[in-house]
C-alpha atoms as a PDB file:
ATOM      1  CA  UNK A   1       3.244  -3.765 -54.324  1.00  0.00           C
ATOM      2  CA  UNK A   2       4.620  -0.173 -53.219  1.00  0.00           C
ATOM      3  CA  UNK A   3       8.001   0.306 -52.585  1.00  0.00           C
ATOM      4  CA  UNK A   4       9.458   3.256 -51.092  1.00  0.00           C
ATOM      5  CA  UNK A   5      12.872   4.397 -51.070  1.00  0.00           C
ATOM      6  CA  UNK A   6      14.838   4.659 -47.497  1.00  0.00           C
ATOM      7  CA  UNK A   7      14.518   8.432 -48.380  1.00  0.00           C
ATOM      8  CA  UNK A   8      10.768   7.595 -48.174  1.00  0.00           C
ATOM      9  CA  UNK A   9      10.932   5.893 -45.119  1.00  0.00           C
ATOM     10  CA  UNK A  10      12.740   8.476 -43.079  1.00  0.00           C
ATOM     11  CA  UNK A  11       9.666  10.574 -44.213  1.00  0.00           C
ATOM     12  CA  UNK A  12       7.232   8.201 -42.974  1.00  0.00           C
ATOM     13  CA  UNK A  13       9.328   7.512 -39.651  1.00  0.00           C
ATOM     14  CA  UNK A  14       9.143  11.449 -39.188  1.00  0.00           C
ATOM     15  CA  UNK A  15       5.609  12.018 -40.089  1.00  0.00           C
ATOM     16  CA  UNK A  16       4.649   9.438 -36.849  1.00  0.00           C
ATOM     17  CA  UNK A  17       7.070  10.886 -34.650  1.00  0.00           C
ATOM     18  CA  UNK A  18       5.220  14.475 -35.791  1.00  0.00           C
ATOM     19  CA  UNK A  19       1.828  12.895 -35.136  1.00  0.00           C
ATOM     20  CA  UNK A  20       2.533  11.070 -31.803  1.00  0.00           C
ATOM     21  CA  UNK A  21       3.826  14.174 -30.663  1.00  0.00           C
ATOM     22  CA  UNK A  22       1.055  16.250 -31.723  1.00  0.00           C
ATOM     23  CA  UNK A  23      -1.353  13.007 -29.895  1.00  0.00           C
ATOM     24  CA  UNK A  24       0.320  13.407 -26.826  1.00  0.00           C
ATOM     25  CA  UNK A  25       0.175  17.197 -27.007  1.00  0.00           C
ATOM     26  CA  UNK A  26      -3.924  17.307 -27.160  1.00  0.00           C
ATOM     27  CA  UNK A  27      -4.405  14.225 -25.217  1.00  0.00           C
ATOM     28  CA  UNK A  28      -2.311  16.487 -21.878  1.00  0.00           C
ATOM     29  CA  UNK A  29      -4.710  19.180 -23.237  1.00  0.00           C
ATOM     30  CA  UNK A  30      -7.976  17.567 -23.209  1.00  0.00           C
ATOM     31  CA  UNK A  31      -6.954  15.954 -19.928  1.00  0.00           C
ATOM     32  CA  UNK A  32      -6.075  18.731 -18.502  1.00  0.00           C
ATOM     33  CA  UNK A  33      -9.455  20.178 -19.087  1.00  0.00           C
ATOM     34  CA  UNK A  34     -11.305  16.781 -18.067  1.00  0.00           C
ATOM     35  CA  UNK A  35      -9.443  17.415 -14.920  1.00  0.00           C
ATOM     36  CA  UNK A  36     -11.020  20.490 -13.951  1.00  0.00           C
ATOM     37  CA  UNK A  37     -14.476  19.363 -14.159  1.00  0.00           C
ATOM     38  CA  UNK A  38     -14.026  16.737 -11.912  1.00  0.00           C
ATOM     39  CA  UNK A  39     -17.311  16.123  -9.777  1.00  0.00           C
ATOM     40  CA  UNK A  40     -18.501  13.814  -6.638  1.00  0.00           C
ATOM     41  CA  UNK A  41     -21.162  11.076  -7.203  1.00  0.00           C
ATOM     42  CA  UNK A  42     -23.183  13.468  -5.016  1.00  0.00           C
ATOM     43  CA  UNK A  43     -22.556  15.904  -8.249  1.00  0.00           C
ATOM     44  CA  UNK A  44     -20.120  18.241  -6.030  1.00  0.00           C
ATOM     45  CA  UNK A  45     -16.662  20.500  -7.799  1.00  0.00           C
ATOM     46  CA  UNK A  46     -13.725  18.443  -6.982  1.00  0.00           C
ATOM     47  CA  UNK A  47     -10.665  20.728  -6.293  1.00  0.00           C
ATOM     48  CA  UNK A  48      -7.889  18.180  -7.848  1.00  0.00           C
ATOM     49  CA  UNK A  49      -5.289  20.570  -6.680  1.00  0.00           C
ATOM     50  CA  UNK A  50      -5.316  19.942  -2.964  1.00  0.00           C
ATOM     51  CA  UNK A  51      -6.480  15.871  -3.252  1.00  0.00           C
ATOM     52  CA  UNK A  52      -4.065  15.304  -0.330  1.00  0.00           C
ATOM     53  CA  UNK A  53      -5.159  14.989   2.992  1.00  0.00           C
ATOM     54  CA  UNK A  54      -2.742  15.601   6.226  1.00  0.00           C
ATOM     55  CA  UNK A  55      -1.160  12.027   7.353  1.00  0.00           C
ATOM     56  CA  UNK A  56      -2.196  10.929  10.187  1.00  0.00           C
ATOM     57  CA  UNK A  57      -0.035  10.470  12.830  1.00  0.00           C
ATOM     58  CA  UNK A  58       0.877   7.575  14.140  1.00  0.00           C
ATOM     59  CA  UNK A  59       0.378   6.723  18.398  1.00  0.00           C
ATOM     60  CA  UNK A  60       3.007   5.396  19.800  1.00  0.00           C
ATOM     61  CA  UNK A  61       3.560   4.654  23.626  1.00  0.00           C
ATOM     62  CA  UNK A  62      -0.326   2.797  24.128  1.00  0.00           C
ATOM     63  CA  UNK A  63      -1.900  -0.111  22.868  1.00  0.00           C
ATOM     64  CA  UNK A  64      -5.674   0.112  21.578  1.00  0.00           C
ATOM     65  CA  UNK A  65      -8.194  -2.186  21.712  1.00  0.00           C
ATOM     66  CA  UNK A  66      -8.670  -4.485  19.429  1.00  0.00           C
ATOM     67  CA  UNK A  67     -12.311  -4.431  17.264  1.00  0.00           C
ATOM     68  CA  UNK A  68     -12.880  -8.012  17.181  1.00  0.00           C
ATOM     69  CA  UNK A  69     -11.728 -11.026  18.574  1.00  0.00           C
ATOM     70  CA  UNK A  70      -9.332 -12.693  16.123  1.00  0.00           C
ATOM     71  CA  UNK A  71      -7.921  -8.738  14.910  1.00  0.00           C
ATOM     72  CA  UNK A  72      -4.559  -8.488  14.162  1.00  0.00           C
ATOM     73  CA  UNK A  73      -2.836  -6.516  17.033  1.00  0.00           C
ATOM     74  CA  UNK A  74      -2.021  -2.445  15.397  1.00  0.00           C
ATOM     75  CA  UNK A  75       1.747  -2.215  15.376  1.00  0.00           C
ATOM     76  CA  UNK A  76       2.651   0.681  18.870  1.00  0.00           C
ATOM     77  CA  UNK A  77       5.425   1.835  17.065  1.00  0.00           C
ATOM     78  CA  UNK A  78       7.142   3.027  13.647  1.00  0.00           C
ATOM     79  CA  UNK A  79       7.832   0.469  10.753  1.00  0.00           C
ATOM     80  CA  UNK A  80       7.893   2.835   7.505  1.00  0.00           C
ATOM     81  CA  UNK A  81      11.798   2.066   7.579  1.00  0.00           C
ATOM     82  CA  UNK A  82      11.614  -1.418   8.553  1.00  0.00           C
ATOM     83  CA  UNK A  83      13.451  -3.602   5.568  1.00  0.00           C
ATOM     84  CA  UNK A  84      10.570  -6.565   4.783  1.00  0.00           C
ATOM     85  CA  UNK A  85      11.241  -8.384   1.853  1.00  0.00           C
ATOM     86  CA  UNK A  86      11.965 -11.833   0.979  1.00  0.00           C
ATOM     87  CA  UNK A  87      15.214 -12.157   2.530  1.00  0.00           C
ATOM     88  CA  UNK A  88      14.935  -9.694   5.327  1.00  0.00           C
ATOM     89  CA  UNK A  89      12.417  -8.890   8.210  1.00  0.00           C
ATOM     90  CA  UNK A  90      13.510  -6.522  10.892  1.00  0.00           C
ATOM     91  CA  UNK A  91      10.324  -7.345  13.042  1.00  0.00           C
ATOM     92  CA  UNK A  92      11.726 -10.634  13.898  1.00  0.00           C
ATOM     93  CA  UNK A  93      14.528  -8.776  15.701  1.00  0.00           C
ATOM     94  CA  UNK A  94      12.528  -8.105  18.908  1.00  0.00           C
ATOM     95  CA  UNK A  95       9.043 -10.489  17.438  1.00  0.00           C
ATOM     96  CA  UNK A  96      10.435 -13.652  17.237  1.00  0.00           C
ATOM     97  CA  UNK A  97      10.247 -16.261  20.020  1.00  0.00           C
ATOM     98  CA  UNK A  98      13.929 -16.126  20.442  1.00  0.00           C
ATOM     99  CA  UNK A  99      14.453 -12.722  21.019  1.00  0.00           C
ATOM    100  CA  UNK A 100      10.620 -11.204  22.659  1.00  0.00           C
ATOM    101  CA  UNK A 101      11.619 -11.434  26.603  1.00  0.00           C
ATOM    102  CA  UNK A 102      15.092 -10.114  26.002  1.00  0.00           C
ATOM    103  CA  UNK A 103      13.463  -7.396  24.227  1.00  0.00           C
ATOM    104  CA  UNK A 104      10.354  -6.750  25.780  1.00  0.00           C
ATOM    105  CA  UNK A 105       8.289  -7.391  22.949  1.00  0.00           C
ATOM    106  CA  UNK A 106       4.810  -9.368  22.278  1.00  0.00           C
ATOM    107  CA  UNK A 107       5.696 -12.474  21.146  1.00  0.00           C
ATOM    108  CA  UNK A 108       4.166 -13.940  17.569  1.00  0.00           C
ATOM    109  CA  UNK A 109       1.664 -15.950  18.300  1.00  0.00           C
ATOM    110  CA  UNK A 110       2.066 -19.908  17.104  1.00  0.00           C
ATOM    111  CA  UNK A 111      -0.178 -19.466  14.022  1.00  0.00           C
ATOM    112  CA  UNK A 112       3.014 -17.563  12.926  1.00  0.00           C
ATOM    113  CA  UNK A 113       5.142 -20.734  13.004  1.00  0.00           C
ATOM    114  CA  UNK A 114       2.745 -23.693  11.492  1.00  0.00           C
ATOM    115  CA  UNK A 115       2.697 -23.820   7.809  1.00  0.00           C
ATOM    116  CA  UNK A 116      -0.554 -24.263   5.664  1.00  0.00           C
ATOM    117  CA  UNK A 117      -0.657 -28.043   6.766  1.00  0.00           C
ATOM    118  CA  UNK A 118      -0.267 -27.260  10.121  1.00  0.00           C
ATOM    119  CA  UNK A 119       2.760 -28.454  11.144  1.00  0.00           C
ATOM    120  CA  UNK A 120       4.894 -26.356  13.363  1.00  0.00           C
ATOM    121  CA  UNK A 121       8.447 -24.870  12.787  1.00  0.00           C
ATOM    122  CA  UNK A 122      10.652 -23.141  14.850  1.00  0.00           C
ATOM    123  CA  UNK A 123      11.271 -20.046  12.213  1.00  0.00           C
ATOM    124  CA  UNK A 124       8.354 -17.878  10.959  1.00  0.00           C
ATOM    125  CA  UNK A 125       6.640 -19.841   8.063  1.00  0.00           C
ATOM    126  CA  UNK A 126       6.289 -17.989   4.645  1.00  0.00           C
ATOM    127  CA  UNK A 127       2.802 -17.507   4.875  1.00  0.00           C
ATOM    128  CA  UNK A 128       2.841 -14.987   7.779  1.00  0.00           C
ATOM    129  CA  UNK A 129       6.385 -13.412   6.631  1.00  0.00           C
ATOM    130  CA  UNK A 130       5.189  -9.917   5.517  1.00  0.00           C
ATOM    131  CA  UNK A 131       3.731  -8.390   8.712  1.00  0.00           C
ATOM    132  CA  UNK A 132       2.311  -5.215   7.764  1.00  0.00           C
ATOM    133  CA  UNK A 133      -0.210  -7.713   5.282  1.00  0.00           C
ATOM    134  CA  UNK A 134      -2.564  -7.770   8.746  1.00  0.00           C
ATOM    135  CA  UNK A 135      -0.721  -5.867  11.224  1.00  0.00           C
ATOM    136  CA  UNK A 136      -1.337  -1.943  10.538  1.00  0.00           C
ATOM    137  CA  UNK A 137       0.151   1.038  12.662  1.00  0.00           C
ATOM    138  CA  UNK A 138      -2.297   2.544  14.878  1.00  0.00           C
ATOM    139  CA  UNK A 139      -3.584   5.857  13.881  1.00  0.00           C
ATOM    140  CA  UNK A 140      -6.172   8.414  16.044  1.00  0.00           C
ATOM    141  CA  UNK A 141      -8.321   8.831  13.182  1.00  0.00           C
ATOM    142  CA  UNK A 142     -11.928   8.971  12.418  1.00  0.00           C
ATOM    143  CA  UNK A 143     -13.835   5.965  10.501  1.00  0.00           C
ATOM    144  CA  UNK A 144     -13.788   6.499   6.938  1.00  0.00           C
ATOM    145  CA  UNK A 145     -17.401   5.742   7.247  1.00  0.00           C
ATOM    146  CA  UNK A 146     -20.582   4.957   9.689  1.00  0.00           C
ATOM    147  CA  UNK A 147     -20.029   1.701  11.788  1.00  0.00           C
ATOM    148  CA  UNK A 148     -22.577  -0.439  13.872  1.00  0.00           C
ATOM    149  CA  UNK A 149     -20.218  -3.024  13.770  1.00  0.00           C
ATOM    150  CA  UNK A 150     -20.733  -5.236  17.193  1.00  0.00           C
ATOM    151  CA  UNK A 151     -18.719  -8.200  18.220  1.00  0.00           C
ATOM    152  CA  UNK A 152     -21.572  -9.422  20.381  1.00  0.00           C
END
């Protein structure tokens, strides 16, 4: 068995600290120069330096069609500072059935207030708490991709 002295092991401790340093140092440098020969699956040069596209903006004041039938409704107006968590949900303020005609707001639909057994409650069950899960904000934007998509 090898002993070493705590001398020894404050020259061991310091001899990793030197080589995870030097690790991290060529592991940033070799990633760095991954990084610039990024390429498309078409085979294309990436530029990783301007990745970011321009947000879209968000249309407020109209409601668009929906794709399909049983589509959530897009959300008309702004939400990115709506508080939605498990013990808040500033959508029910003008949403819920209590509050939608003084408001002016579309009321939930019933699905929103039956559990998973299908028996009805008169708050919003836990399973349809976090809105923005189906309901997105509605964006002027073109598809991502080609769609033939028909509801007929």
């Amino acid at each position: 068995m090898i002993t070493i002295s705590k001398r020894g092991d404050l020259a061991v401790k310091k001899l990793m600290t030197i080589g995870m340093v030097a690790g991290a140092l060529i592991l940033g440098l070799v990633t760095g120069v991954q990084a610039a020969d990024v390429k498309t699956l078409r085979g294309e040069q990436v530029d990783t330096h301007s990745l970011s596209s321009p947000v879209p903006m968000l249309v407020t004041g109209q409601k668009f069609e929906r794709s399909f039938r049983q589509q959530p409704p897009l959300v008309s107006h702004e939400v990115d500072k709506y508080q939605i968590n498990l013990k808040a949900n500033e959508c029910l303020k003008c949403h819920d059935w209590r509050y939608a005609a003084k408001e002016k707001a579309p009321e939930m639909t019933k699905a929103h207030y039956k559990d998973r057994n299908g028996e009805e409650w008169d708050e919003v069950t836990r399973g349809r708490w976090f809105c923005t899960q189906c309901h997105a904000p509605q964006t002027n934007v073109a598809p991502l991709v080609e769609n033939t998509f028909s509801a007929k």
